[in-house]
Protein backbone atom coordinates (compact mmCIF):
# COMPACT_ATOMS: atom_id res chain seq x y z
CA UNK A 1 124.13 82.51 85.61
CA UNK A 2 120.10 82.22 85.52
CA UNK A 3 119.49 78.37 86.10
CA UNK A 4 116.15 77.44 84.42
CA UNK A 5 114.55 74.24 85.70
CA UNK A 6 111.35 72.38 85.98
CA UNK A 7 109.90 73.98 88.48
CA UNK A 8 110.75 77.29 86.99
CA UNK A 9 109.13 76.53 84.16
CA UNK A 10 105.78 75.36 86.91
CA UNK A 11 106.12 78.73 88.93
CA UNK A 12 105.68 81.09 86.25
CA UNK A 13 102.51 79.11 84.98
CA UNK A 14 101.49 79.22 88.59
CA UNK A 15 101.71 83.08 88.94
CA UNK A 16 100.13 83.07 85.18
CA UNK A 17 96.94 81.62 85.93
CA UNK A 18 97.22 83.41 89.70
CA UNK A 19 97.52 86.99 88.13
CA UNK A 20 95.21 86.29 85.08
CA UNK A 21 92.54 85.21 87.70
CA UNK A 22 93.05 88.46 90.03
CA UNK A 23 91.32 90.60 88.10
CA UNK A 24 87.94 89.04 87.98
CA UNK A 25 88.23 88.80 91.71
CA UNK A 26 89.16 92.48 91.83
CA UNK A 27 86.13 93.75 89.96
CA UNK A 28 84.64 92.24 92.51
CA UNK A 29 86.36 94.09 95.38
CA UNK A 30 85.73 97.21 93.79
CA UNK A 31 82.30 96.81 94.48
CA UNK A 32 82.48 97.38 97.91
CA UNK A 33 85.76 99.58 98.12
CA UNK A 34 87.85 102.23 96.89
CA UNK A 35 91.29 101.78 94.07
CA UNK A 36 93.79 102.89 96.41
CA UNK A 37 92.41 101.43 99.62
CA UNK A 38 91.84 97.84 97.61
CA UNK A 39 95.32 98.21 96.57
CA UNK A 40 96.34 99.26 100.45
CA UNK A 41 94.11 96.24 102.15
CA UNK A 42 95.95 93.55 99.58
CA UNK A 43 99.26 95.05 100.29
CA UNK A 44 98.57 95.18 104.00
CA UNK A 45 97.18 92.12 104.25
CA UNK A 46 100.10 89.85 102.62
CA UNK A 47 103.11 92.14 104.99
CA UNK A 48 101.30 91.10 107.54
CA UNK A 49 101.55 87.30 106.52
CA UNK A 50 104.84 87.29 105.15
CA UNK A 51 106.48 89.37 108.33
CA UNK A 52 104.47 86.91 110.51
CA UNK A 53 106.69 83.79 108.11
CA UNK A 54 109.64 85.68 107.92
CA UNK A 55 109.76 85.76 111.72
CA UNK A 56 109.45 82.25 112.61
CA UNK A 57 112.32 81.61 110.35
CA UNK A 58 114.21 84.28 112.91
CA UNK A 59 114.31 87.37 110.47
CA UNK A 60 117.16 86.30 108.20
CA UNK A 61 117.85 88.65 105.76
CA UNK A 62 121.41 88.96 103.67
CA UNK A 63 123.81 86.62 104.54
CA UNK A 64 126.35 89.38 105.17
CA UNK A 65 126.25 92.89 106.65
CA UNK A 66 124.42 95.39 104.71
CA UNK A 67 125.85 98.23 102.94
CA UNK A 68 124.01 101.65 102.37
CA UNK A 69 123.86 100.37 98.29
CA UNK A 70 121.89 97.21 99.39
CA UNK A 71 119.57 99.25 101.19
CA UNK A 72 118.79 101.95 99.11
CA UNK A 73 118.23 98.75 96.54
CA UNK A 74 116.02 97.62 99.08
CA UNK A 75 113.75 100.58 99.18
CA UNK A 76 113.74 101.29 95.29
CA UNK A 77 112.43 97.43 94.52
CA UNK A 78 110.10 98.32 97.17
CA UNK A 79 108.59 101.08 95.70
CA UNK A 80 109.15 99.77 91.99
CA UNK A 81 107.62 96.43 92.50
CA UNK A 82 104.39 96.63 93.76
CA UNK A 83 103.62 100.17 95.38
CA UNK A 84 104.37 102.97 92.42
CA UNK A 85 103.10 100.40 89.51
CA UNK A 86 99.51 99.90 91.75
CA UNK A 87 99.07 103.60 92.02
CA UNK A 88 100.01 104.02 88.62
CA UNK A 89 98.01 101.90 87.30
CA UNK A 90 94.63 102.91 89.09
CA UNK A 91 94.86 106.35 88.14
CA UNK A 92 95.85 105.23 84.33
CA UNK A 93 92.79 103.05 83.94
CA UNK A 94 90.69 105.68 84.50
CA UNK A 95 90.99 107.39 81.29
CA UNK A 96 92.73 104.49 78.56
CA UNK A 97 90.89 101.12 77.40
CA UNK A 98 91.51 98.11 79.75
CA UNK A 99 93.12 96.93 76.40
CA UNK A 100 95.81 99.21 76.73
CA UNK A 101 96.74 98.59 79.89
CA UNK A 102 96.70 94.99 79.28
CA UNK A 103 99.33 95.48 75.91
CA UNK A 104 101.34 97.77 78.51
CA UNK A 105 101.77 94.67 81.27
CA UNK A 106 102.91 92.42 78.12
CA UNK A 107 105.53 95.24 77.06
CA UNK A 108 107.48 94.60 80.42
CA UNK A 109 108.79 91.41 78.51
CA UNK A 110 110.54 93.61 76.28
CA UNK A 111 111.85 96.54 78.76
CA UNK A 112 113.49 93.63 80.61
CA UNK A 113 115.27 92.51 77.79
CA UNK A 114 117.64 95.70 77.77
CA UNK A 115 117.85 96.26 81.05
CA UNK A 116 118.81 92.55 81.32
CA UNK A 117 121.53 93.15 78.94
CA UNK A 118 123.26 95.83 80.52
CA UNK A 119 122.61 95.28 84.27
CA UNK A 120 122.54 91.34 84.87
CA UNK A 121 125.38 88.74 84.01
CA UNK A 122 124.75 86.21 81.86
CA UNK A 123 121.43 87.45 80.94
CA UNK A 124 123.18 88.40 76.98
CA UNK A 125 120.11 90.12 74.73
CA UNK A 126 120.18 87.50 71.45
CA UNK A 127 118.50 87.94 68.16
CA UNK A 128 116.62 84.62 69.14
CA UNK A 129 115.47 86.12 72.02
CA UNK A 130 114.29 89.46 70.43
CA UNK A 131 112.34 88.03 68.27
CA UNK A 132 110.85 85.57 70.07
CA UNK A 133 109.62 88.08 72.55
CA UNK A 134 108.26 90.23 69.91
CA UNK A 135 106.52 87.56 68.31
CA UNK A 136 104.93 86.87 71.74
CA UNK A 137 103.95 90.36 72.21
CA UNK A 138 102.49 90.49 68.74
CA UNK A 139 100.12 87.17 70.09
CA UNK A 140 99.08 89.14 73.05
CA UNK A 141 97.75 92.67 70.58
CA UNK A 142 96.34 89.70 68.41
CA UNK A 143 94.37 88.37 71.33
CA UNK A 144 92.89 92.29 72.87
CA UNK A 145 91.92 92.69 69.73
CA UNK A 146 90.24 96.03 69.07
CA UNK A 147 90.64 97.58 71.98
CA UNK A 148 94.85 97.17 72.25
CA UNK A 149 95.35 100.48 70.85
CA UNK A 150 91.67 102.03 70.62
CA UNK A 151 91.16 105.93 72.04
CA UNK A 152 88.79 106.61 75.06
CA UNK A 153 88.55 110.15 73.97
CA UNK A 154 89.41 111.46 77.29
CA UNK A 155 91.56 114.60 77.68
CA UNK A 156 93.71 113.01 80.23
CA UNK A 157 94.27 109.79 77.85
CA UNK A 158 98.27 110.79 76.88
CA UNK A 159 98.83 110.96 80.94
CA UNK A 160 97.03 107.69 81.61
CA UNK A 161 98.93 105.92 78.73
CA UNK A 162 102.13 107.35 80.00
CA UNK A 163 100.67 105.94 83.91
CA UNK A 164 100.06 102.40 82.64
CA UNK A 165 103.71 102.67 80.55
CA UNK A 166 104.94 103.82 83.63
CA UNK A 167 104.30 100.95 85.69
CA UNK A 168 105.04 98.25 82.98
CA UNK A 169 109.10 100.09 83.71
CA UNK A 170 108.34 99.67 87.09
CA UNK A 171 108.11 95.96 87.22
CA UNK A 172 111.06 95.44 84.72
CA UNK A 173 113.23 97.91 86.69
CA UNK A 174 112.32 96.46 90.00
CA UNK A 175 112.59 92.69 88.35
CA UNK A 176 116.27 93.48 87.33
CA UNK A 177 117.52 95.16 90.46
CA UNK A 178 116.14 91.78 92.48
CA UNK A 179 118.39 89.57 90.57
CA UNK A 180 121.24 92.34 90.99
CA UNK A 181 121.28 91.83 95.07
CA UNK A 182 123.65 89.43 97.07
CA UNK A 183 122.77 86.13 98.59
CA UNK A 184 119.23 86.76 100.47
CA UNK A 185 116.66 84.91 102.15
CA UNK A 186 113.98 85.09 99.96
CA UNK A 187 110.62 85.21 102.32
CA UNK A 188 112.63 88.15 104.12
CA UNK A 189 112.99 89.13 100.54
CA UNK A 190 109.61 89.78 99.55
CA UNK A 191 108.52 90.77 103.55
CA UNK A 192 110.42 93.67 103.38
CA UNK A 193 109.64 94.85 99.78
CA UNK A 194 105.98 93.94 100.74
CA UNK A 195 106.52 96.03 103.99
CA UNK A 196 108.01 99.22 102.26
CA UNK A 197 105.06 98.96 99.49
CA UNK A 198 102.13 99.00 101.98
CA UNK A 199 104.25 102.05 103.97
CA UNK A 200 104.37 103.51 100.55
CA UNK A 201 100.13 103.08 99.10
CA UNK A 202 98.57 103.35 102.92
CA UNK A 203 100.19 106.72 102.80
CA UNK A 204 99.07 107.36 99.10
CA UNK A 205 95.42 106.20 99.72
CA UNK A 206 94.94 108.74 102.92
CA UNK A 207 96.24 111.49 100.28
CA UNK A 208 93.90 110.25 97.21
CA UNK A 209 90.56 109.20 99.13
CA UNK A 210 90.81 109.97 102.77
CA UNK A 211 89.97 107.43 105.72
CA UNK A 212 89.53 103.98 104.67
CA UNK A 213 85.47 103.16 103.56
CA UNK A 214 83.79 100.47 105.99
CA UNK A 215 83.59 97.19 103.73
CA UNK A 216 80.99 94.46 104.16
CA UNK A 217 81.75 90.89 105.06
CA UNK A 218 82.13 89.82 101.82
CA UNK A 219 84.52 92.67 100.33
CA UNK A 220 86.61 91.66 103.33
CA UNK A 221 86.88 88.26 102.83
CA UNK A 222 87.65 89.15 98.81
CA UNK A 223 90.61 91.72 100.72
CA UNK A 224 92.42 88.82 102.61
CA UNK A 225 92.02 86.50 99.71
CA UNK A 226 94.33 89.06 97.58
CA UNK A 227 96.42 89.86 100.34
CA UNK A 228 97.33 86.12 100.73
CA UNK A 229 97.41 84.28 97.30
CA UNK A 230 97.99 86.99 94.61
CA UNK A 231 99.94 89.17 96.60
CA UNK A 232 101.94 87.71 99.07
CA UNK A 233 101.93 84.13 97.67
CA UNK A 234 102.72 85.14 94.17
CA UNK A 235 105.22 87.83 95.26
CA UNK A 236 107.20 85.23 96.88
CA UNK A 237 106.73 83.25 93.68
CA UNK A 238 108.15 86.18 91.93
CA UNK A 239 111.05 86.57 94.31
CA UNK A 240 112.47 83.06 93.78
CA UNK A 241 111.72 83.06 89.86
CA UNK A 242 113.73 86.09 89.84
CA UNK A 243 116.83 85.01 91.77
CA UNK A 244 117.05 81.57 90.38
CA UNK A 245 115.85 81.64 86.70
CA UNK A 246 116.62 85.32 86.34
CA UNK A 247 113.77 88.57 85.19
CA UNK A 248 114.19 87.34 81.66
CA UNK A 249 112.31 84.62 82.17
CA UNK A 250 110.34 85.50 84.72
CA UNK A 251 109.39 88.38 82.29
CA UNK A 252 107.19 85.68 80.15
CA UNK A 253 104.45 85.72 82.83
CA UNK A 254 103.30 88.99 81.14
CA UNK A 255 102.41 87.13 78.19
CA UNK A 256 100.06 84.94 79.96
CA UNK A 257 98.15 86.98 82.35
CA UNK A 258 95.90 88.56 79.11
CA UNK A 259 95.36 84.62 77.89
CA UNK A 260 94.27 83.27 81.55
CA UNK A 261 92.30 86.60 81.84
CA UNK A 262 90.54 85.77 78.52
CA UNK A 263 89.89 82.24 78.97
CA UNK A 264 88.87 82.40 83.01
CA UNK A 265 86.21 85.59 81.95
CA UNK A 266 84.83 83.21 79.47
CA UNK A 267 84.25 80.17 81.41
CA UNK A 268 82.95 82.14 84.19
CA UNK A 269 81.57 85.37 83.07
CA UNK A 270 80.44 83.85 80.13
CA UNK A 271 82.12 86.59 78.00
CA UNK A 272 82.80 85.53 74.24
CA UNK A 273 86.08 84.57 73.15
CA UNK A 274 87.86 86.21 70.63
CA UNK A 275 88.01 84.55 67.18
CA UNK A 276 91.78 85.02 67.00
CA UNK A 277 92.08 83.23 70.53
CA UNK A 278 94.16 80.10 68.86
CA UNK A 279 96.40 82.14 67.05
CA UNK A 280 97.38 84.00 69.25
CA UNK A 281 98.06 81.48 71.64
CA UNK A 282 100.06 80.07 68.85
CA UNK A 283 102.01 83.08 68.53
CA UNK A 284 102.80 83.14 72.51
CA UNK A 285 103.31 79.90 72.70
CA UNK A 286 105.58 79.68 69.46
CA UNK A 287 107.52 83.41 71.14
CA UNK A 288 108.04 81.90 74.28
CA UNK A 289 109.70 78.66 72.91
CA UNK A 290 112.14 80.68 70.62
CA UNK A 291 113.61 83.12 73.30
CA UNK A 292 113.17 80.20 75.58
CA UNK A 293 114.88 77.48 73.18
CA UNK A 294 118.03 76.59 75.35
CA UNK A 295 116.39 76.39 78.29
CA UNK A 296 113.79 73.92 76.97
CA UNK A 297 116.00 71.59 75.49
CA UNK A 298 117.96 71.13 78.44
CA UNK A 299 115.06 70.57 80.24
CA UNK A 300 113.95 67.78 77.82
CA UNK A 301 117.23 66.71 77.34
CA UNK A 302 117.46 65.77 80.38
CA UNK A 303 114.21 63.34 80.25
């Protein structure tokens, strides 16, 4: 059974605000370096970290042998939950609205919910928590705006929509087969799903764009700032949100990336805010709390 606790409730605002912040420090990357080999250097640069952790803690792993099932597992969260969804992504965003792609991340709330159902114990799909989440999801359209659903005009737009999709499936598939493994240490956890990822894009950015570009000083620095805190620290985040409080919950992190993306771009990019910014947060807020509603009162009922 998923136990939800405090400091549940304080990791997923923590990878929130992380991942809403990441991609004002990406359009800043991009500046100096390709999608696929940004996606490759941020990858590389957190294996490197978390192998370099995972070692001093002597390599631990699963507390018993492992089977073939637990390693082909292994390799499919790999893939599914940060190499296939990056590539995906990048070549989606080239022809569909940042808006859409932002309404995709927010839909993995709702994937989870079925898989959830059917794959996880104890993680029952409710009417409370249907509609909860859909009232949450409704927020996050509310707050895009215009450009949720709005058409680039480019030929390859179905594709790109079906890319973006894609990876949104990705992250719910990969967040439900985590909670599915056996007892595991979780920094080996997320070193060897980071590990098979960076395998997986260093390969796919040779394919796509060739040798990696030479970078300046600062586009480096940017690199190993999102290898280390929104990639390998919030992975790890992810990992133990996952096996403790279950991919349910840590689903509702969707819902606040597009919110911390919108405030953060306003305070420092001085971009407007949208008129419907409070009700939309109301909505979020308000959808969270519903499919959320047992765990918060034992949380408070506890105080």
């Amino acid at each position: 059974m998923p136990e939800i606790t405090g400091k549940s409730w304080a990791m997923v605002g923590a990878l929130g605000f992380v991942w809403g912040a990441t991609f004002l420090v990406m359009s800043l990357a991009l500046e100096g370096i390709t999608p696929f080999w940004l996606a490759a250097a941020r990858i590389t640069f957190a294996t490197v970290l978390m192998i370099a952790i995972w070692g001093l803690r002597g390599f631990r792993l699963f507390e018993e042998p492992l089977g073939k099932r637990n390693i082909f597992n292994l390799l499919v969260i790999g893939a599914l939950s940060s190499a296939v969804p990056f590539m995906l992504l990048s070549w989606g965003l080239q022809s569909v609205t940042s808006g859409f792609a932002g309404v995709s991340m927010a839909a993995v709330a709702l994937m989870v919910l079925p898989l959830a159902h059917f794959m996880v114990p104890g993680e029952r799909l409710t009417l409370r928590k249907m509609v909860g989440f859909v009232i949450g999801f409704v927020g996050v359209v509310l707050l895009i705006g215009g450009q949720a659903f709005e058409t680039t005009g480019n030929a390859m737009e179905p594709l790109g929509r079906l890319a973006c999709l894609g990876a949104a499936a990705c992250y719910a598939l990969s967040s439900v087969q985590m909670r599915g493994l056996p007892k595991v240490d979780p920094i080996g956890l997320n070193a060897v799903t980071l590990l098979i990822g960076a395998v997986i894009v260093i390969a796919a950015a040779f394919w796509a764009e060739g040798a990696p570009p030479a970078t300046d000083r600062n586009t480096l620095y940017i690199l190993i700032f999102l290898g280390m805190v929104p990639t390998a620290g919030a992975s790890l985040l992810r990992v133990l949100v996952i096996r403790s409080a279950g991919p349910v919950f840590m689903s509702l992190v969707n819902y606040q990336v597009p919110v911390w993306s919108v405030v953060l771009g306003a305070l420092i990019l001085s971009e407007p805010l949208p008129t419907s910014l409070l009700l939309a947060l109301s909505l979020i807020l308000g959808g969270v709390a519903l499919s959320q509603y047992g765990a918060l009162r034992r949380l408070f009922g506890r105080g």
